[in-house]
N, C-alpha and C. Protein backbone atom coordinates (compact mmCIF):
# COMPACT_ATOMS: atom_id res chain seq x y z
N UNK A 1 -11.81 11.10 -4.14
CA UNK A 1 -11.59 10.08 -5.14
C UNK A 1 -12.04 8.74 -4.57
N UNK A 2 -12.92 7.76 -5.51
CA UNK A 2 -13.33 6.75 -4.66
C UNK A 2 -12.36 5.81 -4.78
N UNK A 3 -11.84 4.76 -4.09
CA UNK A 3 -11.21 3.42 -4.00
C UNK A 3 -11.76 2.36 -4.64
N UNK A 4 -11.00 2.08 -5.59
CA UNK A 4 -11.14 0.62 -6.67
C UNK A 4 -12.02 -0.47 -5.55
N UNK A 5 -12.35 -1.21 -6.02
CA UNK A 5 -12.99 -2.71 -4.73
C UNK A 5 -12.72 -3.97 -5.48
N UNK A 6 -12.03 -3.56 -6.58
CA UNK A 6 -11.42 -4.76 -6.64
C UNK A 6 -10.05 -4.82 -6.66
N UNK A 7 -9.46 -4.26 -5.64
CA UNK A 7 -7.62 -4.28 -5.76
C UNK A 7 -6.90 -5.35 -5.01
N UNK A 8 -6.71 -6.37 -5.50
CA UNK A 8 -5.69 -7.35 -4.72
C UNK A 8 -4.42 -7.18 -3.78
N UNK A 9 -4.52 -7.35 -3.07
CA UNK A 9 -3.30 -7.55 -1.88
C UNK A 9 -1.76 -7.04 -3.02
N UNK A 10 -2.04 -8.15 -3.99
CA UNK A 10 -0.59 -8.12 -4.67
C UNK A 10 -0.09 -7.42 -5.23
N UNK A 11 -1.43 -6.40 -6.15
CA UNK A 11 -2.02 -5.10 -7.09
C UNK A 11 -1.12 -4.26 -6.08
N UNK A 12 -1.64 -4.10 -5.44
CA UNK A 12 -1.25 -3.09 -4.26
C UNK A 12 -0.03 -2.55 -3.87
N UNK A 13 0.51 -4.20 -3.74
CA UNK A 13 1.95 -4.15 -3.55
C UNK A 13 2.64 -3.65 -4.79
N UNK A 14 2.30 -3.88 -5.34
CA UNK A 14 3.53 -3.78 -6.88
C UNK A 14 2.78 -1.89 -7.06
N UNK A 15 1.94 -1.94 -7.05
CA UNK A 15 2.02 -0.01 -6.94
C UNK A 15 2.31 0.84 -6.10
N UNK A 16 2.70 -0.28 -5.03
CA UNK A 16 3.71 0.72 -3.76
C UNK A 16 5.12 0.69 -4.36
N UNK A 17 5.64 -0.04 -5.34
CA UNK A 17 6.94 0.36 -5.64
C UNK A 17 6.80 1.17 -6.56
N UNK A 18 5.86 2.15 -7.18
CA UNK A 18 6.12 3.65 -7.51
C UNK A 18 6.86 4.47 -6.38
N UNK A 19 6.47 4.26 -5.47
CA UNK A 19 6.79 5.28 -4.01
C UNK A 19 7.61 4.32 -2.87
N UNK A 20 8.86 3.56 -4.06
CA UNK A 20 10.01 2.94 -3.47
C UNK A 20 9.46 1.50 -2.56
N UNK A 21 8.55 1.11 -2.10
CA UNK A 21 8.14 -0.03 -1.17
C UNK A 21 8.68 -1.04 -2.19
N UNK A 22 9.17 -2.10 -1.10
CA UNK A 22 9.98 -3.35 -2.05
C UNK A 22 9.34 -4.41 -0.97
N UNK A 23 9.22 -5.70 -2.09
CA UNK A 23 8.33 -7.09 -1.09
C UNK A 23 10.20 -7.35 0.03
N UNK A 24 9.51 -7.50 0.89
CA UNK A 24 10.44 -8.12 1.94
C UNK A 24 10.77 -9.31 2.39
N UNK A 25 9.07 -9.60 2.47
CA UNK A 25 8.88 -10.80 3.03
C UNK A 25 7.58 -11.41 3.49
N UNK A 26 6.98 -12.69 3.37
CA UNK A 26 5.92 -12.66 3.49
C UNK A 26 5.87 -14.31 4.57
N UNK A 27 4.93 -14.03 5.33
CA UNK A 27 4.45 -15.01 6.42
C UNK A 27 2.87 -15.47 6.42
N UNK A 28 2.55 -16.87 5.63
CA UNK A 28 1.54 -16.76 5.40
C UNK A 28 0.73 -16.14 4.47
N UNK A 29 -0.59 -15.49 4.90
CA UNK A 29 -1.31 -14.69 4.03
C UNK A 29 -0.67 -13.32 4.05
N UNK A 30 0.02 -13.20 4.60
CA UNK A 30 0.46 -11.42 4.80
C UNK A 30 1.95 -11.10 4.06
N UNK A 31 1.54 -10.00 3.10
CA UNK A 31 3.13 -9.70 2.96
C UNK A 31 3.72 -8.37 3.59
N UNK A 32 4.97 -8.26 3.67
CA UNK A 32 5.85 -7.37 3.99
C UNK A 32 6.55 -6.63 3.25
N UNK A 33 5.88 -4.87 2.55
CA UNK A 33 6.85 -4.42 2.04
C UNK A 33 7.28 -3.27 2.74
N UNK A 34 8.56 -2.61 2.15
CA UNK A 34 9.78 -1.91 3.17
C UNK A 34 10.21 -0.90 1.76
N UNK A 35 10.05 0.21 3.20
CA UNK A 35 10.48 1.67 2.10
C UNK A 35 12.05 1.99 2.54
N UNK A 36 12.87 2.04 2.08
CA UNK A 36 14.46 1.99 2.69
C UNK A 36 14.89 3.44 2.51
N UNK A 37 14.49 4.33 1.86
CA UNK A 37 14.42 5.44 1.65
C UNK A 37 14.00 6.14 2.70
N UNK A 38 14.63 7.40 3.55
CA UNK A 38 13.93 8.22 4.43
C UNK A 38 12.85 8.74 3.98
N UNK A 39 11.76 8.92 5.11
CA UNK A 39 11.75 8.10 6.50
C UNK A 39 11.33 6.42 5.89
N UNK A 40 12.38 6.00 6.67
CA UNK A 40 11.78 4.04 6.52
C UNK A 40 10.57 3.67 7.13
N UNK A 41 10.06 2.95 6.22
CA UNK A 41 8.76 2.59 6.77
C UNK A 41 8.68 1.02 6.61
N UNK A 42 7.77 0.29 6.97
CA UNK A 42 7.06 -1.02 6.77
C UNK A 42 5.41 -1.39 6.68
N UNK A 43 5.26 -1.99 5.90
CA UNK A 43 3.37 -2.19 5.90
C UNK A 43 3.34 -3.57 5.30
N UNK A 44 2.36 -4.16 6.53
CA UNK A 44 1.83 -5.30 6.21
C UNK A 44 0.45 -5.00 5.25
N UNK A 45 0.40 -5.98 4.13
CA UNK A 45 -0.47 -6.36 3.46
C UNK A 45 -1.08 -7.41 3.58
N UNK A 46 -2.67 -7.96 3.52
CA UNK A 46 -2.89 -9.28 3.35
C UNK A 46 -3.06 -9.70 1.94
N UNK A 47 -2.61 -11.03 1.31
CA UNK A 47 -2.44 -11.72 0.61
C UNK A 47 -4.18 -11.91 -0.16
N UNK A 48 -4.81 -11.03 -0.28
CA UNK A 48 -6.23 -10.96 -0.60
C UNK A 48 -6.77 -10.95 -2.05
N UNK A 49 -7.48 -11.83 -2.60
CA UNK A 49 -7.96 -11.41 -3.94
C UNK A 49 -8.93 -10.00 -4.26
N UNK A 50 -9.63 -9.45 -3.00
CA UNK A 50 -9.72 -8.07 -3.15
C UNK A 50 -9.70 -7.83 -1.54
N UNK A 51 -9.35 -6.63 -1.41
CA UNK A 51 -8.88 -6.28 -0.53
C UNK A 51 -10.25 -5.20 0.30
N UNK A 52 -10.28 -5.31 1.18
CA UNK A 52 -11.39 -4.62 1.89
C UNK A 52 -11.61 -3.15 1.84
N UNK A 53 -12.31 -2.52 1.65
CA UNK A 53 -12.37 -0.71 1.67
C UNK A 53 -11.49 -0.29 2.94
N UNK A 54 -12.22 -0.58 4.16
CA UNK A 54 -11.49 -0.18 5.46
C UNK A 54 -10.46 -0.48 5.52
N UNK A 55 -9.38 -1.97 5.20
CA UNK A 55 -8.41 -1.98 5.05
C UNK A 55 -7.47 -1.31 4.17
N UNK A 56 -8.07 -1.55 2.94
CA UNK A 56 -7.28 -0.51 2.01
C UNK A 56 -6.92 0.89 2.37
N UNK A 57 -8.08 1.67 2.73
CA UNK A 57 -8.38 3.09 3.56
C UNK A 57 -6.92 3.09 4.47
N UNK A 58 -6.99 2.16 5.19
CA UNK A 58 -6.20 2.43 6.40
C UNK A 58 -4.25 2.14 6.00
N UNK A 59 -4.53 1.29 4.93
CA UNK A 59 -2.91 1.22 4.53
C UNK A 59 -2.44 2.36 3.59
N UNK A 60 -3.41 2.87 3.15
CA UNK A 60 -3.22 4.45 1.83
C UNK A 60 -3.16 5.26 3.22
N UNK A 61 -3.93 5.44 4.44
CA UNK A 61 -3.44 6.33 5.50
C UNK A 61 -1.80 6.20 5.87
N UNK A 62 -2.14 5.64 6.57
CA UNK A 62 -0.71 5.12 6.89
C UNK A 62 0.47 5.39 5.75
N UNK A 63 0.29 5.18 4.58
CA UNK A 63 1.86 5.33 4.00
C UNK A 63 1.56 6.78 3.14
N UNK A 64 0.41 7.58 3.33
CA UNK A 64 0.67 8.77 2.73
C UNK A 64 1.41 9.60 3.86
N UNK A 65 1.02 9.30 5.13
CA UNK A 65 1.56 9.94 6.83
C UNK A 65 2.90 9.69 6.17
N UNK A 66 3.33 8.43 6.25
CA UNK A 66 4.79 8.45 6.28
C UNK A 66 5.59 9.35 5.09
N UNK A 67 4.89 9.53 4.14
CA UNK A 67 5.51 9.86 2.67
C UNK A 67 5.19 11.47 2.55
N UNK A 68 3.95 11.97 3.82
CA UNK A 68 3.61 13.27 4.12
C UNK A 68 3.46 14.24 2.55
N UNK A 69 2.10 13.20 2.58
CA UNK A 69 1.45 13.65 1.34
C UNK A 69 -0.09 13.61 1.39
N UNK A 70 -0.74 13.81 0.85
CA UNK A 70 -2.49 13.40 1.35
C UNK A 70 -2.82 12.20 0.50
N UNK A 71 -4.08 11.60 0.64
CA UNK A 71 -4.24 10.36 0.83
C UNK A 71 -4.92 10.44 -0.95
N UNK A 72 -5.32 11.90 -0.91
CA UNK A 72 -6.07 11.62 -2.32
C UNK A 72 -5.00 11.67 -3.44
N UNK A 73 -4.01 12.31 -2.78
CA UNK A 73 -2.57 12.64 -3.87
C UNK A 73 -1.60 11.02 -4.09
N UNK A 74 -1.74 10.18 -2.97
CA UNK A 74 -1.26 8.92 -2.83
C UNK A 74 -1.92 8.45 -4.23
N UNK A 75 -3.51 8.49 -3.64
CA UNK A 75 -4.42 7.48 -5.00
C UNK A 75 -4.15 8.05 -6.27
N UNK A 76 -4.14 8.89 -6.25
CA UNK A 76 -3.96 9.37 -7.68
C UNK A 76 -2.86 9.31 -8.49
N UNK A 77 -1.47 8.71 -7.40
CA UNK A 77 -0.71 8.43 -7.90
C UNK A 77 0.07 7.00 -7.96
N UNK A 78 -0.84 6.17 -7.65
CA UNK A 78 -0.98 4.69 -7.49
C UNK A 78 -1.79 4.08 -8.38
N UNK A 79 -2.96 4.80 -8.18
CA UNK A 79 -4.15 3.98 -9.49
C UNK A 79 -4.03 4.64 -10.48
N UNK A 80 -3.13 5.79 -10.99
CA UNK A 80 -3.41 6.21 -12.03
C UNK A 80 -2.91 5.42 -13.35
């Protein structure tokens, strides 16, 4: 499945709270959201009007690991 290229930092965030992530907190350009739900997790986001492929790539890695799901099952259930 290919990755949107135009998804904002903020986009992002607000479709991680399908899969429980809540804003925490933010420093700067970067925000902080937090899964409180086992297993707890945290992921920084940057504050981006679109957000980079490789970066994006690497934060859909990261929280499908934690949520132990695959990465194409994440997207499909984020951008859908």
């Amino acid at each position: 499945m290919r990755l949107p290229r135009d998804l904002s930092g903020r986009e992002l965030g607000k479709r991680l709270g399908r899969v429980d992530y809540l804003f925490s907190r933010q420093v700067g350009s970067h925000m902080r959201f937090t899964r409180e739900e086992p297993p707890q997790h945290s992921i920084t986001i940057p504050d981006h009007k679109e957000l980079r492929l490789g970066t994006l790539r690497q934060i859909l890695v990261d929280v499908a690991g934690r949520l132990e799901m695959s990465v194409e099952d994440l997207v499909g259930l984020l951008l859908a």
